[in-house]
Protein backbone atom coordinates (compact mmCIF):
# COMPACT_ATOMS: atom_id res chain seq x y z
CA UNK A 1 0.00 0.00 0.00
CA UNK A 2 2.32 2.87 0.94
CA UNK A 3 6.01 2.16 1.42
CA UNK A 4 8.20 2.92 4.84
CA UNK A 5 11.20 5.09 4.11
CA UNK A 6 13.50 4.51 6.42
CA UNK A 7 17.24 5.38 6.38
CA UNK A 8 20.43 3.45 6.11
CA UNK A 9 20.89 1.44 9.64
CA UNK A 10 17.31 1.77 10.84
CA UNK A 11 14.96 -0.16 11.13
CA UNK A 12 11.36 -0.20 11.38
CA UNK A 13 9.48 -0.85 14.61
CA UNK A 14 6.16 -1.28 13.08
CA UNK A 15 4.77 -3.77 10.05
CA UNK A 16 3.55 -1.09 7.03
CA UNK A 17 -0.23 -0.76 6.97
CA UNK A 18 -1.80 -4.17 5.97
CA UNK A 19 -4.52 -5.16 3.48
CA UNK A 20 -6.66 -4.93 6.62
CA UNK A 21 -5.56 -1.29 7.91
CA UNK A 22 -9.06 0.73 8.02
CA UNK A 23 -10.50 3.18 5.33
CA UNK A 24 -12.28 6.36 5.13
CA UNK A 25 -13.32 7.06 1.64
CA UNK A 26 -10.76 4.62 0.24
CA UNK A 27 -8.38 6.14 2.30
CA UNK A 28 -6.76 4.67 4.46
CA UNK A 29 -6.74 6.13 7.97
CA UNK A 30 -3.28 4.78 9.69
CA UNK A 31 -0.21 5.41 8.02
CA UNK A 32 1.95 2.87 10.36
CA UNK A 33 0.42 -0.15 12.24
CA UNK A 34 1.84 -0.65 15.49
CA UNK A 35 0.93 1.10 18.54
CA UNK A 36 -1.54 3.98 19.11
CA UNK A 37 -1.33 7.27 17.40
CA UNK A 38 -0.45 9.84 19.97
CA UNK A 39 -0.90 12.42 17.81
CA UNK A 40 -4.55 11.89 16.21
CA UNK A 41 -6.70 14.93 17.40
CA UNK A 42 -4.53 16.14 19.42
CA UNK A 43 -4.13 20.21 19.36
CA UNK A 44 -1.51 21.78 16.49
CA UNK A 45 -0.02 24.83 15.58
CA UNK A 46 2.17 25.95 12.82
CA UNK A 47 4.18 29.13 11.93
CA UNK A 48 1.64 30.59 9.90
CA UNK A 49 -1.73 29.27 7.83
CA UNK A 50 -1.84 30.22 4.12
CA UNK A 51 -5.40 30.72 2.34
CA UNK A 52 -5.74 29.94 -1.37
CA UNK A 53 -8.37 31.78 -3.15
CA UNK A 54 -10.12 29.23 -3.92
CA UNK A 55 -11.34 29.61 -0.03
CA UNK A 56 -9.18 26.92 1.06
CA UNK A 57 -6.71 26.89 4.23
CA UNK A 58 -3.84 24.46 5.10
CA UNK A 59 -5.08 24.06 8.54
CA UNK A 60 -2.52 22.62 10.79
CA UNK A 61 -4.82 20.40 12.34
CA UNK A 62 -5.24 18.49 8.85
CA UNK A 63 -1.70 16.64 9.79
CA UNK A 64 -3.15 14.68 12.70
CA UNK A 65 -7.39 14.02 11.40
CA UNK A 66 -6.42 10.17 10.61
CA UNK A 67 -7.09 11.33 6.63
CA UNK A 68 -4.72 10.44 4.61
CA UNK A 69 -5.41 11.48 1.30
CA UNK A 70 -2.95 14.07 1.15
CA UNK A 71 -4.51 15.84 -1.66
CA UNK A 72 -5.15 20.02 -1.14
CA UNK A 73 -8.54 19.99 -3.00
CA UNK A 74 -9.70 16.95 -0.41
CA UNK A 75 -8.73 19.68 2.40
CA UNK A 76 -6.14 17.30 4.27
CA UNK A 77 -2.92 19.56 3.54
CA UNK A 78 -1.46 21.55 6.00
CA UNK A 79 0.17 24.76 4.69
CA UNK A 80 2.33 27.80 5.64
CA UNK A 81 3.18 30.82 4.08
CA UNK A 82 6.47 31.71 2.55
CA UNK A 83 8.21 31.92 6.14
CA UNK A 84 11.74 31.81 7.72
CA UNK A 85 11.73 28.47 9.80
CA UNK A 86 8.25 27.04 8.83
CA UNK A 87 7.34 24.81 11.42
CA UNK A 88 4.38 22.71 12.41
CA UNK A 89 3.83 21.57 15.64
CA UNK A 90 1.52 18.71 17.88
CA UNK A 91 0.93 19.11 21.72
CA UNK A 92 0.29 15.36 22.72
CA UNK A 93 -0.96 17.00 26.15
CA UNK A 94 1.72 15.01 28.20
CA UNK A 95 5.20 13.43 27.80
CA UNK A 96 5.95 10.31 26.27
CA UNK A 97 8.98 8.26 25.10
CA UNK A 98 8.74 8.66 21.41
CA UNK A 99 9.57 5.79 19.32
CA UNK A 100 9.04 6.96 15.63
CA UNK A 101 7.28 9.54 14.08
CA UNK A 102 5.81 8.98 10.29
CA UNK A 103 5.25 12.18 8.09
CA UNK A 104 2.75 11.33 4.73
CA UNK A 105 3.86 13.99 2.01
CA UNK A 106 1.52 16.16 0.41
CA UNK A 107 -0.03 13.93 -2.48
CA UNK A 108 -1.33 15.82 -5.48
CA UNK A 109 2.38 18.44 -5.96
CA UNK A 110 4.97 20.12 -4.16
CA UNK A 111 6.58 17.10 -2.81
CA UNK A 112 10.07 19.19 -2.26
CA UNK A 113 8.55 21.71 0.44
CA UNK A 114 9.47 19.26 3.23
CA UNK A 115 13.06 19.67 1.72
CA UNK A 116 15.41 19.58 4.87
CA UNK A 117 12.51 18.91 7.45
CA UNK A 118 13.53 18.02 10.86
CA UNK A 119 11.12 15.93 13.45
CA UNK A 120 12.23 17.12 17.37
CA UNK A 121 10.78 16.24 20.56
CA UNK A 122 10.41 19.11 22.84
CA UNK A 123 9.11 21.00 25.94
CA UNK A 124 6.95 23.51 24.20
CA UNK A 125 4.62 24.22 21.04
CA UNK A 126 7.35 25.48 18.21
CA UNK A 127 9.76 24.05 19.74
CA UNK A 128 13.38 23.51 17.41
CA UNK A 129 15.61 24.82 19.18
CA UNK A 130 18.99 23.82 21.44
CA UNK A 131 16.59 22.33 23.87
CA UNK A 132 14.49 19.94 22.16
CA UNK A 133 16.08 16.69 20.56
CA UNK A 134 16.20 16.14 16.45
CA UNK A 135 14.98 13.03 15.51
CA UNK A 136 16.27 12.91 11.92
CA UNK A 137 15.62 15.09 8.59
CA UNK A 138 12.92 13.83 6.25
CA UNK A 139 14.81 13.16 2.88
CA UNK A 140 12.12 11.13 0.48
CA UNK A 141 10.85 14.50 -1.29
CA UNK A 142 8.37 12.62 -3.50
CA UNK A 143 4.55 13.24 -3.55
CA UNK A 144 3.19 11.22 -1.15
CA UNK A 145 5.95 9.78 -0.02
CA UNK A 146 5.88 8.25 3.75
CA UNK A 147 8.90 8.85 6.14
CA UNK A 148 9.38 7.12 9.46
CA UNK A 149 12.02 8.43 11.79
CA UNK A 150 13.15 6.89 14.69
CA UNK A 151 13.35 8.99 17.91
CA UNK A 152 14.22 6.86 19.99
CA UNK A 153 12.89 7.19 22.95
CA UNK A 154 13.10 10.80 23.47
CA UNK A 155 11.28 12.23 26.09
CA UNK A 156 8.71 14.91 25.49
CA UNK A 157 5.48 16.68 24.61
CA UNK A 158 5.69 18.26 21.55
CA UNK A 159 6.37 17.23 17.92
CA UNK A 160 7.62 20.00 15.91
CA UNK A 161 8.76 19.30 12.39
CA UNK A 162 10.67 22.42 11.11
CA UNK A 163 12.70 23.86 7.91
CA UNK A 164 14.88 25.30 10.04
CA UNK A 165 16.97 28.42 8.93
CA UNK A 166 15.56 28.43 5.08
CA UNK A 167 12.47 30.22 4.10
CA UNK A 168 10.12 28.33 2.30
CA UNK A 169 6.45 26.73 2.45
CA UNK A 170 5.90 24.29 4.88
CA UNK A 171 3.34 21.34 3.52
CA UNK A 172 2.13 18.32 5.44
CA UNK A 173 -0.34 15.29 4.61
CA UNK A 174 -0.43 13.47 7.58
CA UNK A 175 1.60 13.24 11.06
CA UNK A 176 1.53 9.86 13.31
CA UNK A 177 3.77 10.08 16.59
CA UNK A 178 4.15 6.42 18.37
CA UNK A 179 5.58 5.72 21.71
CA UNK A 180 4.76 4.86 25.25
């Protein structure tokens, strides 16, 4: 169904989503199978919110809704403006020991905004600076493209993923965050 991208020397804690991983609309609504989502529902923020005339936003709460379609028109994107350090951000309302995080890639263009992403774990919303711990960069820049980076086991509350020191557009399709 949707392939795990996962760098040299790491491996996978999770299967991928199997022929029996739920739909909405076709759509299938986990992007990794193991272990709850900590991040579905849960409040987001993001640098900024950019609104297309066609009267659509790039919400940041589209990242964690459990849709992944990752298609703008299907209003599942999330989407900054043109900003210094675009980031995007989930409060998972306490700490945990995050395993892996899994980033979906916009689906219908622009598959090179998450160029030079990172995924930290920190102590506050926005939060990508000295005191929160980087994950890994997201380097699969296709559309729709799935990333899983391992964390492991780094303590926090937040989830920021970042483009940190670049301006740019900051474009999401879906967000998972496991760990205990």
């Amino acid at each position: 169904m949707f392939p795990i991208k996962v760098k040299k020397g790491d491996w996978p804690t999770h299967p991928a989503p199997s022929p029996e991983t739920p739909l909405k609309g076709g759509v299938p609504v986990a992007l990794h199978g193991g272990g709850p989502n900590l991040a579905r529902d849960r409040p987001t923020s993001q640098s900024s919110t950019y609104s297309h005339r066609d009267g659509i936003t790039g919400k940041s709460s589209y990242a964690v809704d459990g849709n992944c379609d990752g298609r703008w028109i299907s209003r599942t994107c999330t989407h900054t403006n043109y900003d210094l350090s675009a980031w995007w951000s989930v409060d998972l309302g306490k700490e945990y020991d995050i395993s892996l995080v899994v980033v979906k890639n916009r689906q219908d263009c622009c598959g090179d905004r998450i160029r030079g992403a990172t995924i930290h774990v920190g102590d506050y919303m926005g939060d990508f600076g000295n005191t929160s711990f980087t994950c890994g960069t997201i380097t699969d820049l296709r559309d729709g493209s799935l990333s899983t980076v391992l964390c492991n086991a780094a303590r926090g509350r937040y989830i920021t993923i970042a483009i940190v020191g670049h301006k740019g557009t900051l474009s999401l399709g879906e967000v998972e965050v496991h760990g205990t």
